[in-house]
Protein backbone atom coordinates (compact mmCIF):
# COMPACT_ATOMS: atom_id res chain seq x y z
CA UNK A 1 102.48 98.74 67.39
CA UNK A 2 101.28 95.18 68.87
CA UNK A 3 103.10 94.03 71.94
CA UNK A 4 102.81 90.91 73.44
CA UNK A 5 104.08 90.64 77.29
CA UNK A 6 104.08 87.16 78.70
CA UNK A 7 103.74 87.26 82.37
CA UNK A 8 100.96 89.37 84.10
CA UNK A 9 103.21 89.54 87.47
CA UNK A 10 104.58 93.08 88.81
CA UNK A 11 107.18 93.17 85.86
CA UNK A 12 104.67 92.03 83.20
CA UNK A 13 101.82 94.27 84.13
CA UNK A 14 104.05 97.32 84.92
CA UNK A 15 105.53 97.02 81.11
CA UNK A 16 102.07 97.04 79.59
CA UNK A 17 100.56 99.67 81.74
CA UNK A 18 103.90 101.80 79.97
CA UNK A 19 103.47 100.26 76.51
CA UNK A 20 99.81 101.37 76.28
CA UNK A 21 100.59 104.83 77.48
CA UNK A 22 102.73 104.92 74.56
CA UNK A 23 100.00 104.21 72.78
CA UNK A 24 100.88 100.27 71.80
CA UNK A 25 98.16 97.56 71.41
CA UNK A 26 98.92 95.18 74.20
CA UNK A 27 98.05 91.23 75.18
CA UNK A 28 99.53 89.62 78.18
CA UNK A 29 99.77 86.29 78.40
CA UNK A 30 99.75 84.39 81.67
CA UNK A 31 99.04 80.94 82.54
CA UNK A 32 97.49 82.20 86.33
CA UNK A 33 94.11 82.40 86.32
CA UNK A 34 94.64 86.37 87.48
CA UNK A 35 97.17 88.33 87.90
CA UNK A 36 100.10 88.95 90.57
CA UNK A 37 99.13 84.67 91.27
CA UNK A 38 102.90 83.56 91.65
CA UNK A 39 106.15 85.56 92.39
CA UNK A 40 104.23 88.73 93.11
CA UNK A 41 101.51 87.34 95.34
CA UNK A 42 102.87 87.46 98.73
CA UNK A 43 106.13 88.78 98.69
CA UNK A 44 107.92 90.60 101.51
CA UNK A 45 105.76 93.77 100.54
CA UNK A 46 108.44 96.32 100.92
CA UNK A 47 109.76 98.55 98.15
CA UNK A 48 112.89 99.69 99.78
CA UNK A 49 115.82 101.03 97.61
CA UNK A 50 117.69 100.56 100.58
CA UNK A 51 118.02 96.98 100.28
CA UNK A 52 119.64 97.48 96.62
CA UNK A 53 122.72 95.53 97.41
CA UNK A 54 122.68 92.80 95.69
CA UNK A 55 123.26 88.74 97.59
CA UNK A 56 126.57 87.72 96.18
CA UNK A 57 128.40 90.53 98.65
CA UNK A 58 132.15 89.58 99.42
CA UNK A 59 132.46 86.71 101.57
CA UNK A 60 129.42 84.81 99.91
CA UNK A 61 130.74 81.73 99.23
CA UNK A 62 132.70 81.67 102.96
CA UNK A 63 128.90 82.13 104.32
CA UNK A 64 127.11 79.72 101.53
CA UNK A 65 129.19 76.75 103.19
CA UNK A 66 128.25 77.59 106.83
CA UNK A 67 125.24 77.03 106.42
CA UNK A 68 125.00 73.83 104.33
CA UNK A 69 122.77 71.51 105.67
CA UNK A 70 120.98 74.03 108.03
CA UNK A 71 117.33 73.90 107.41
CA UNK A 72 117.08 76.89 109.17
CA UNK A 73 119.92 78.66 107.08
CA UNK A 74 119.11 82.54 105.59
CA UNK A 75 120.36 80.95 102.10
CA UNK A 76 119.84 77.26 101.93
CA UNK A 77 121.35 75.06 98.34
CA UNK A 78 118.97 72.09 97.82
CA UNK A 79 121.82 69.05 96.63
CA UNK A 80 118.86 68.29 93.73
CA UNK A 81 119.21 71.61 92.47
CA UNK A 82 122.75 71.86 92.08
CA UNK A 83 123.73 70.36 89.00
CA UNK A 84 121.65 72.72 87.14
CA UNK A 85 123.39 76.07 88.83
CA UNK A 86 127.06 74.96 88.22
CA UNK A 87 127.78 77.84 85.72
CA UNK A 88 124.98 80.18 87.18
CA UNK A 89 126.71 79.57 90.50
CA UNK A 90 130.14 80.37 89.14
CA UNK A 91 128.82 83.47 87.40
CA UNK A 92 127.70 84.20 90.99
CA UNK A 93 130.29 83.96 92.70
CA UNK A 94 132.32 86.20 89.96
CA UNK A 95 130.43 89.26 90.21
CA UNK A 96 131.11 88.91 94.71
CA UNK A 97 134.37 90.41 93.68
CA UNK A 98 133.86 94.15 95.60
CA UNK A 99 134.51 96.10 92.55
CA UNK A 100 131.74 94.35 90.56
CA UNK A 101 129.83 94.25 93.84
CA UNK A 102 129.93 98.15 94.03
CA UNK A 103 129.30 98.36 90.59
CA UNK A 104 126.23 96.27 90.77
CA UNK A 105 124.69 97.86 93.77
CA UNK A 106 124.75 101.44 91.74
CA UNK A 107 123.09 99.49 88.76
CA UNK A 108 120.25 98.90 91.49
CA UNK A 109 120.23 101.49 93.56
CA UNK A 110 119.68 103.78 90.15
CA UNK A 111 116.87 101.58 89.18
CA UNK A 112 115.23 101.11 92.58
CA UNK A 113 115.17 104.92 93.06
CA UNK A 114 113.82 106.02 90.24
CA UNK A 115 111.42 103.10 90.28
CA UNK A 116 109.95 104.59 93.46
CA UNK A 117 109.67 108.11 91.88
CA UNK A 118 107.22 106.85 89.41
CA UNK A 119 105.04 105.17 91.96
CA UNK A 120 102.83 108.54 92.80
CA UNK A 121 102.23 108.72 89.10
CA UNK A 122 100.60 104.65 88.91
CA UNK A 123 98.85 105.65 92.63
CA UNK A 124 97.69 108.77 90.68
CA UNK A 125 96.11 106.31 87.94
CA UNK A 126 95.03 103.27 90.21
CA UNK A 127 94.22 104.31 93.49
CA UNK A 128 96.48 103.29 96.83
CA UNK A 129 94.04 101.04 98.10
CA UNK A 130 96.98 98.06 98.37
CA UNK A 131 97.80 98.70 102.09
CA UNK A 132 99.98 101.35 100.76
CA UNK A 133 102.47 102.89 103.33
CA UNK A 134 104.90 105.19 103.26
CA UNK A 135 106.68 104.85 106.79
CA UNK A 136 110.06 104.28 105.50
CA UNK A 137 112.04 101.14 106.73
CA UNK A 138 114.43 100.42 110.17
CA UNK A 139 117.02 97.86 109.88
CA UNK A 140 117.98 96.13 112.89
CA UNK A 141 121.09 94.81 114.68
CA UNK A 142 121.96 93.30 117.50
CA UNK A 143 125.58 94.74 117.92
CA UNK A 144 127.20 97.55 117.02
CA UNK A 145 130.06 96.27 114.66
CA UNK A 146 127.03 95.38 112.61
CA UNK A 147 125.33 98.77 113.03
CA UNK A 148 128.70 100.64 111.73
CA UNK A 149 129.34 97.93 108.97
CA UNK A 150 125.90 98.63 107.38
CA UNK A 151 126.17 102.64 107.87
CA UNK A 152 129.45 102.90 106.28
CA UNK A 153 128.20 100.28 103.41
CA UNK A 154 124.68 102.90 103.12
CA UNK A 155 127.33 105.91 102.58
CA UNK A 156 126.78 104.77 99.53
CA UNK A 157 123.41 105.08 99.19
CA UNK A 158 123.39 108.36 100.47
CA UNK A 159 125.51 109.20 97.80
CA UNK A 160 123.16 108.00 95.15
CA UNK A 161 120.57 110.31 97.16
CA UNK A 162 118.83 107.30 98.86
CA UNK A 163 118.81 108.90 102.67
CA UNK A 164 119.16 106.93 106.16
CA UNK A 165 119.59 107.86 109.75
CA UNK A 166 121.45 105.90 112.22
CA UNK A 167 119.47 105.16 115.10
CA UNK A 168 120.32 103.63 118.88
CA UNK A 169 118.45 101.00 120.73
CA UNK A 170 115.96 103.65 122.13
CA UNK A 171 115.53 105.50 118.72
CA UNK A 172 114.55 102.37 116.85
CA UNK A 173 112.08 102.01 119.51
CA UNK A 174 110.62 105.24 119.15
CA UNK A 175 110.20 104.49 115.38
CA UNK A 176 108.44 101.06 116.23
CA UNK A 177 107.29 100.68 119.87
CA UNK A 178 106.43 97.19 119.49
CA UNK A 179 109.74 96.80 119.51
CA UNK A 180 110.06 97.64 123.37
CA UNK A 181 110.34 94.13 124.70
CA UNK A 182 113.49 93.35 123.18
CA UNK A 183 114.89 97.00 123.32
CA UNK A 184 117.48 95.98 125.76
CA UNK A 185 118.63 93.88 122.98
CA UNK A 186 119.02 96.24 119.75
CA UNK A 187 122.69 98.14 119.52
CA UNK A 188 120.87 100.02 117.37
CA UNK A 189 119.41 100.45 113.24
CA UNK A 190 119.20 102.23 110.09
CA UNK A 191 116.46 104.47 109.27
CA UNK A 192 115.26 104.55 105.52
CA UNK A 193 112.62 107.18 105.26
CA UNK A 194 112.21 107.04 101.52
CA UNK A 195 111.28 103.14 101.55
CA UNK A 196 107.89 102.21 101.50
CA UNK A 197 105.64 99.48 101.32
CA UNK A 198 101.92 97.96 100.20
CA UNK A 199 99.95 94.61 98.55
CA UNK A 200 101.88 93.61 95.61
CA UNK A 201 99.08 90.95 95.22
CA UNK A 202 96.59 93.30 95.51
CA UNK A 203 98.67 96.43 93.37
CA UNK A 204 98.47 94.08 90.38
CA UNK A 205 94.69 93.43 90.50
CA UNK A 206 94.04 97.07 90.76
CA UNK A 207 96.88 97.93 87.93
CA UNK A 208 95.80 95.04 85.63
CA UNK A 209 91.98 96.10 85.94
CA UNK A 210 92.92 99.84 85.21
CA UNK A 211 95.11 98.08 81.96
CA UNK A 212 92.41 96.61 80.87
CA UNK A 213 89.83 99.35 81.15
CA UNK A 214 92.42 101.23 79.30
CA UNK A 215 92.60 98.90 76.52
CA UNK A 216 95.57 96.17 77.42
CA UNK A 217 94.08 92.15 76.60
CA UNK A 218 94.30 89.51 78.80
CA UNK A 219 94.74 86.33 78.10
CA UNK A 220 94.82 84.14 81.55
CA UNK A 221 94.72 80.81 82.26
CA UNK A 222 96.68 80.52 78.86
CA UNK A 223 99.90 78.51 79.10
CA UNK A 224 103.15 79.31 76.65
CA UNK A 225 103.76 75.93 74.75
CA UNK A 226 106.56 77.75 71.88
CA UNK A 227 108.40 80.72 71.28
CA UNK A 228 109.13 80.57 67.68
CA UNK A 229 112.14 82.27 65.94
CA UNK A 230 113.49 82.38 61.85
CA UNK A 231 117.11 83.45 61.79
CA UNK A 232 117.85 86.32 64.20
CA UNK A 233 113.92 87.38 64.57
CA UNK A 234 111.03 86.20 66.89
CA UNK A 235 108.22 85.29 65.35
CA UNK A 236 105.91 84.43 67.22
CA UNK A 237 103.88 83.08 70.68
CA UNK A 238 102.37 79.73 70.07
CA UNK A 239 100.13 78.58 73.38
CA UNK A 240 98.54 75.38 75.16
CA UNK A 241 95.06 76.22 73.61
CA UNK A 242 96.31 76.56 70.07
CA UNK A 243 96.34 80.14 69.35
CA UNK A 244 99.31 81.57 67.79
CA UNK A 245 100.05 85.23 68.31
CA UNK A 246 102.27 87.48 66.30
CA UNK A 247 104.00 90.54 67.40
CA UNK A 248 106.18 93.46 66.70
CA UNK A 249 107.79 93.11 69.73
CA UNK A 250 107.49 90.28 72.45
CA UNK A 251 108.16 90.96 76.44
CA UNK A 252 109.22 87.62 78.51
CA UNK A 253 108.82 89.13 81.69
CA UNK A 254 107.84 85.37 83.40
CA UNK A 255 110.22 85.44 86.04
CA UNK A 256 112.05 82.79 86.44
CA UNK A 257 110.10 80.95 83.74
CA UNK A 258 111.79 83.57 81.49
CA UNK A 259 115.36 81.64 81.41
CA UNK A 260 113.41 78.34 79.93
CA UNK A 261 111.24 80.57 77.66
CA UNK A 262 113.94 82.26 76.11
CA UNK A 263 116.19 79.11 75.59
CA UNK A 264 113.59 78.16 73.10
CA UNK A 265 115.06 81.14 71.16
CA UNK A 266 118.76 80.11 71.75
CA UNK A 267 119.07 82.65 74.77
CA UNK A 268 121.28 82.23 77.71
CA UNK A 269 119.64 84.03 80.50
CA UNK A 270 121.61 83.46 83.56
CA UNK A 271 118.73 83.57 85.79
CA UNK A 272 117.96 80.78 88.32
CA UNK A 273 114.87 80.19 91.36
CA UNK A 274 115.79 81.04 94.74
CA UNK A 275 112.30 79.75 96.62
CA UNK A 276 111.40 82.36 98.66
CA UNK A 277 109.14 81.91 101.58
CA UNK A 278 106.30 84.19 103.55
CA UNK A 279 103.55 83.63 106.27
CA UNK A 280 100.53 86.06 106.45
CA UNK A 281 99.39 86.88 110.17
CA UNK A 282 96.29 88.32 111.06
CA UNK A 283 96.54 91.41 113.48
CA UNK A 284 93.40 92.92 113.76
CA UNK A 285 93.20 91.61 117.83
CA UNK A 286 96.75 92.65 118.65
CA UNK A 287 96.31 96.86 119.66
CA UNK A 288 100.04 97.20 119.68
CA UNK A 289 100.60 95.59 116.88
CA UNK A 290 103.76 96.82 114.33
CA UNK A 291 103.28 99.87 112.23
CA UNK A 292 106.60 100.61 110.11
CA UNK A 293 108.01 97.42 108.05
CA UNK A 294 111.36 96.30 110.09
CA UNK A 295 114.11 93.52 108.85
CA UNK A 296 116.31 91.95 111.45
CA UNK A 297 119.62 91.54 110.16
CA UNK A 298 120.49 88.87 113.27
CA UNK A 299 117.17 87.04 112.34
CA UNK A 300 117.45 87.25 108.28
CA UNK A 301 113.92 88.08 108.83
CA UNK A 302 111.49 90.91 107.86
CA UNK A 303 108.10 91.84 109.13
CA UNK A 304 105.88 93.90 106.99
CA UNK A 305 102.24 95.47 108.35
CA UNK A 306 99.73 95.20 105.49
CA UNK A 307 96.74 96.88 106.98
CA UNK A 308 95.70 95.22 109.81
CA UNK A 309 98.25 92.03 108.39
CA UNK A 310 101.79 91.35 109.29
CA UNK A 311 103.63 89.83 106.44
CA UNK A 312 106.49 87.82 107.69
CA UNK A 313 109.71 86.80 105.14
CA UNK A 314 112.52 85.37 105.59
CA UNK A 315 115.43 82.95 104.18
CA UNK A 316 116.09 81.98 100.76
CA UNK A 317 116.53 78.51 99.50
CA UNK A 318 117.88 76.83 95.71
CA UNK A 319 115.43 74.19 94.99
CA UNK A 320 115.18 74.37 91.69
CA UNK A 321 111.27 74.90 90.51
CA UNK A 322 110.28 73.36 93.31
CA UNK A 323 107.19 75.21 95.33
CA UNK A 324 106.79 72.60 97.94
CA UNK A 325 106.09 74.50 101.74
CA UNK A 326 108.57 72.68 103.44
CA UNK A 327 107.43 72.26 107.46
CA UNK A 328 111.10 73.41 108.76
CA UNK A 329 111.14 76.75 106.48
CA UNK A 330 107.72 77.83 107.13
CA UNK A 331 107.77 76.25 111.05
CA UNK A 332 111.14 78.95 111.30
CA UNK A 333 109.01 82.17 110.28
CA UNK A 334 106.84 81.51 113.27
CA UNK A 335 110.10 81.31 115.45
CA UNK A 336 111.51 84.63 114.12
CA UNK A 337 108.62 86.64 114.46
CA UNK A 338 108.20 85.82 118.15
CA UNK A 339 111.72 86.41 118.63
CA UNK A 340 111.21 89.65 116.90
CA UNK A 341 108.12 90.58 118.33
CA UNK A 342 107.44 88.57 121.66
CA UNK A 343 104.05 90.45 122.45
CA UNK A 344 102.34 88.79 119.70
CA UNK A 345 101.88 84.88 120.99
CA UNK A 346 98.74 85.46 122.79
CA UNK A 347 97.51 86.70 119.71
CA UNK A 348 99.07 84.17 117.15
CA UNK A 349 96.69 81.57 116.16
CA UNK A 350 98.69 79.09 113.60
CA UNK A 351 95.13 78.13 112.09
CA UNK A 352 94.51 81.17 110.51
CA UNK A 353 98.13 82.15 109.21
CA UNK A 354 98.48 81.86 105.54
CA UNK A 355 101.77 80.12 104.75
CA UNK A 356 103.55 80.43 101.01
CA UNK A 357 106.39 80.14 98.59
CA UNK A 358 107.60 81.64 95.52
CA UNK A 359 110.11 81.81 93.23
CA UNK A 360 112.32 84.70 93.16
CA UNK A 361 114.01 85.26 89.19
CA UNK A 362 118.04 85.31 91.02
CA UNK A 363 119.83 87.39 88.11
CA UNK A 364 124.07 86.03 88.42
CA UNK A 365 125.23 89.34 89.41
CA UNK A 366 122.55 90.35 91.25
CA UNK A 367 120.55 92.97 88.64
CA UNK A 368 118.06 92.61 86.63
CA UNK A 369 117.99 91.85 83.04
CA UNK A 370 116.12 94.06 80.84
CA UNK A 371 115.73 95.48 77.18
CA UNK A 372 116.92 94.16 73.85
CA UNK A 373 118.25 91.07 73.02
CA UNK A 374 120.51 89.34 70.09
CA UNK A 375 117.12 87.84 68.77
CA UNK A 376 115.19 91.13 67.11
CA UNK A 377 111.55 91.81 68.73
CA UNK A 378 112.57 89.53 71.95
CA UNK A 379 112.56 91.85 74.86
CA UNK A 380 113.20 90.46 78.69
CA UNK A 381 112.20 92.09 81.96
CA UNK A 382 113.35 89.36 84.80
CA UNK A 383 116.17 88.60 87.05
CA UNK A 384 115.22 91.32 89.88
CA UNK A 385 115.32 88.78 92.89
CA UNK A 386 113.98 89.88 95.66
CA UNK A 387 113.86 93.26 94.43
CA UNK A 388 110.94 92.93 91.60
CA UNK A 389 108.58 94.75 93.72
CA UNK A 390 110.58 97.70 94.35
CA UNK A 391 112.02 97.77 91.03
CA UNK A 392 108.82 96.75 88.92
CA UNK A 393 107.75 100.71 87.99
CA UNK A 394 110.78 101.83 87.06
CA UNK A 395 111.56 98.35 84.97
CA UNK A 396 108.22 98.60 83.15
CA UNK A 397 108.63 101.69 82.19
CA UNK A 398 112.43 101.62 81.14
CA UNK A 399 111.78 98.12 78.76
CA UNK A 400 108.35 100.29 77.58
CA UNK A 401 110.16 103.29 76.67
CA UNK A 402 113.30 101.34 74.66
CA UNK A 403 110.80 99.43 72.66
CA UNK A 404 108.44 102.24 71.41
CA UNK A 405 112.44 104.10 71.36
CA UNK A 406 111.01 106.66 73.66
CA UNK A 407 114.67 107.37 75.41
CA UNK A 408 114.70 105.90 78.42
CA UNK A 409 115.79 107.41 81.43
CA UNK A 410 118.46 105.03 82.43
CA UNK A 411 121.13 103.91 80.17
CA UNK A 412 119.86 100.02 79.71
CA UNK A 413 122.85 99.12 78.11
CA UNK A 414 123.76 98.16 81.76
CA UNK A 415 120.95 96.06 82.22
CA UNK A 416 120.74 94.51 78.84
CA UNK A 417 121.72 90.33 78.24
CA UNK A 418 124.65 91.10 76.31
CA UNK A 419 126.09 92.01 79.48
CA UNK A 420 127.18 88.46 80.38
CA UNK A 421 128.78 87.90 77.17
């Protein structure tokens, strides 16, 4: 069987690792000169199913409008970018309704946990030389409304066997005791043991080089120019350089580039950029540095070790396909991790921080889209937001498994397109 999978980020390369297991002759297609070079390359670099809830919760719009025109707002809307998000936004704001909400968050919280039970068996194949870590994650807040709000919305979680532990101020610093300076400030966290974290830059080179050895074609540095499509069939891959590839089944798993793709077939996918943004921090010099990955729900920030690196995300912002650094955003990741971390200013030197963006493939209800679709041989694997790294295992394998008809071991019907019909 000859797949083609176009996109050699986390979902792409995850999909053909689990297509060529099954045995299937595989070329990805990506216009990066490597792979993991756009979404996946310096993400937040946590895989935590306990972040599964998905961003339209209850209230969204209420908070969307608070923070118009803040430049340092968690979830910023770009006026350019609007026009273009009318009926995404709409579709959005549908599925904030708590029963879909609730409904949603089980769709990813099933996915995200069995995603992370399939991670031993890729570290088993490729090694876990990405900064891999498996020190669970600590949410933090800064009162404790918050703290209860988020324990009673994670009995949930535990019920879908995703564990926490509710921590006090002193507890969280006993988890992280970099945290000590602002102790005095913490009502207290949530403990996710099962959460872990690592490189997604780095996982992909080391998954796509054990593809290849294994068989799997690359074709980078090799832009899409036309899907092509007679009646209810895909046909075929025609790219920039002039080859044309055919296919008995064809993967657009090009993140947000996937909604554009597939519209060449006459597919709605209902999945729009949200610009996500990320410094890098060296923190070789700083002995007391952070150990576990920790989010701060007050700052809408996260801090991620990598090694002897601190990744540091934070905020959201709808800007179309636009991968501009804008000062402000990137100016406000600096501010948070002080805030969060005071001890490390003698240590931060600006010059040698690595600042970048990405695009983030927003799904309208908040899960991703995967499987079949209406056109026969088109499969998609997008939409997972800023869950694609802890979902990309268990997404690769599911889409692998329905097109070799393997059984897969979630019911995609819940995932597929038709979904938003």
């Amino acid at each position: 069987m000859r797949i083609v999978v176009i996109g050699a980020g986390l979902l792409g390369l995850t999909t053909a690792w689990f297509l060529r297991r099954h045995g299937g002759e595989v070329l990805v297609i990506d216009r990066a000169p490597g792979p993991g070079r756009e979404t996946s390359f310096a993400n937040g670099g946590m895989l935590h199913a306990s972040q599964a809830n998905p961003w339209n919760e209850p209230g969204v719009l209420r908070h969307a409008l608070q923070m118009l025109g803040k430049e340092d707002a968690a979830l910023l809307f770009r006026l350019r970018a609007l026009p273009g998000m009318l009926g995404w936004g709409l579709r959005f704001l549908h599925h904030s309704h708590p029963s879909r909400y609730v409904r949603n968050f089980e769709k990813n919280a099933q996915l995200a946990r069995y995603s992370l039970s399939l991670m031993h068996e890729l570290r088993t194949a490729i090694g876990a030389d990405y900064d891999h870590a498996a020190r669970g994650t600590l949410k933090l807040f800064r009162d404790r409304a918050g703290v209860d709000a988020a324990a009673r919305l994670c009995e949930r979680l535990a019920a879908w066997d995703i564990p926490f532990e509710i921590v006090d101020g002193a507890g969280a610093v006993r988890l992280e005791s970099a945290l000590a300076p602002i102790a005095e400030r913490l009502a207290g966290g949530l403990y996710f043991p099962a959460d872990e974290s690592g490189d997604a830059y780095r996982f992909c080179e080391l998954l796509a080089a054990a593809a290849a050895a294994e068989g799997v074609r690359f074709a980078y540095g090799t832009t899409v120019k036309r899907l092509l499509r007679s009646a209810d069939c895909m046909l075929g891959v025609s790219t920039a350089d002039g080859a044309y590839h055919e296919a008995d089944a064809f993967v657009l798993a090009a993140g947000s580039y996937s909604a554009p793709l597939a519209r060449q077939l006459g597919l709605d996918v209902p999945v729009r950029p949200a610009k996500g943004y990320s410094i890098t921090v060296p923190g070789a010099a700083w002995e007391g540095r952070p150990r576990m990955p920790v989010i701060d729900d007050f700052l809408h920030a996260a801090v991620c070790p990598l090694g002897d690196r601190l990744r540091v995300a934070g905020t959201a912002e709808f800007a179309g396909f636009d991968l501009a650094l804008t000062p402000s955003r990137i100016a406000n990741l600096f501010t948070l991790l002080k805030q969060l971390y005071p001890a490390i200013a003698p240590h931060l030197d600006p010059t040698h921080v690595e600042a970048w963006a990405g695009l983030r493939p927003m799904s309208a209800d908040g899960v991703g889209i995967m499987g079949e679709t209406s056109v026969r041989k088109c499969f998609l694997n997008t939409g997972h937001g800023p869950l694609g790294w802890t979902m990309a295992a268990g997404a690769g394998k599911l889409v692998a498994d329905a097109i070799v008809g393997s059984g897969p071991a979630l019911d995609l019907a819940a995932y597929r397109l038709a979904r938003f019909r």
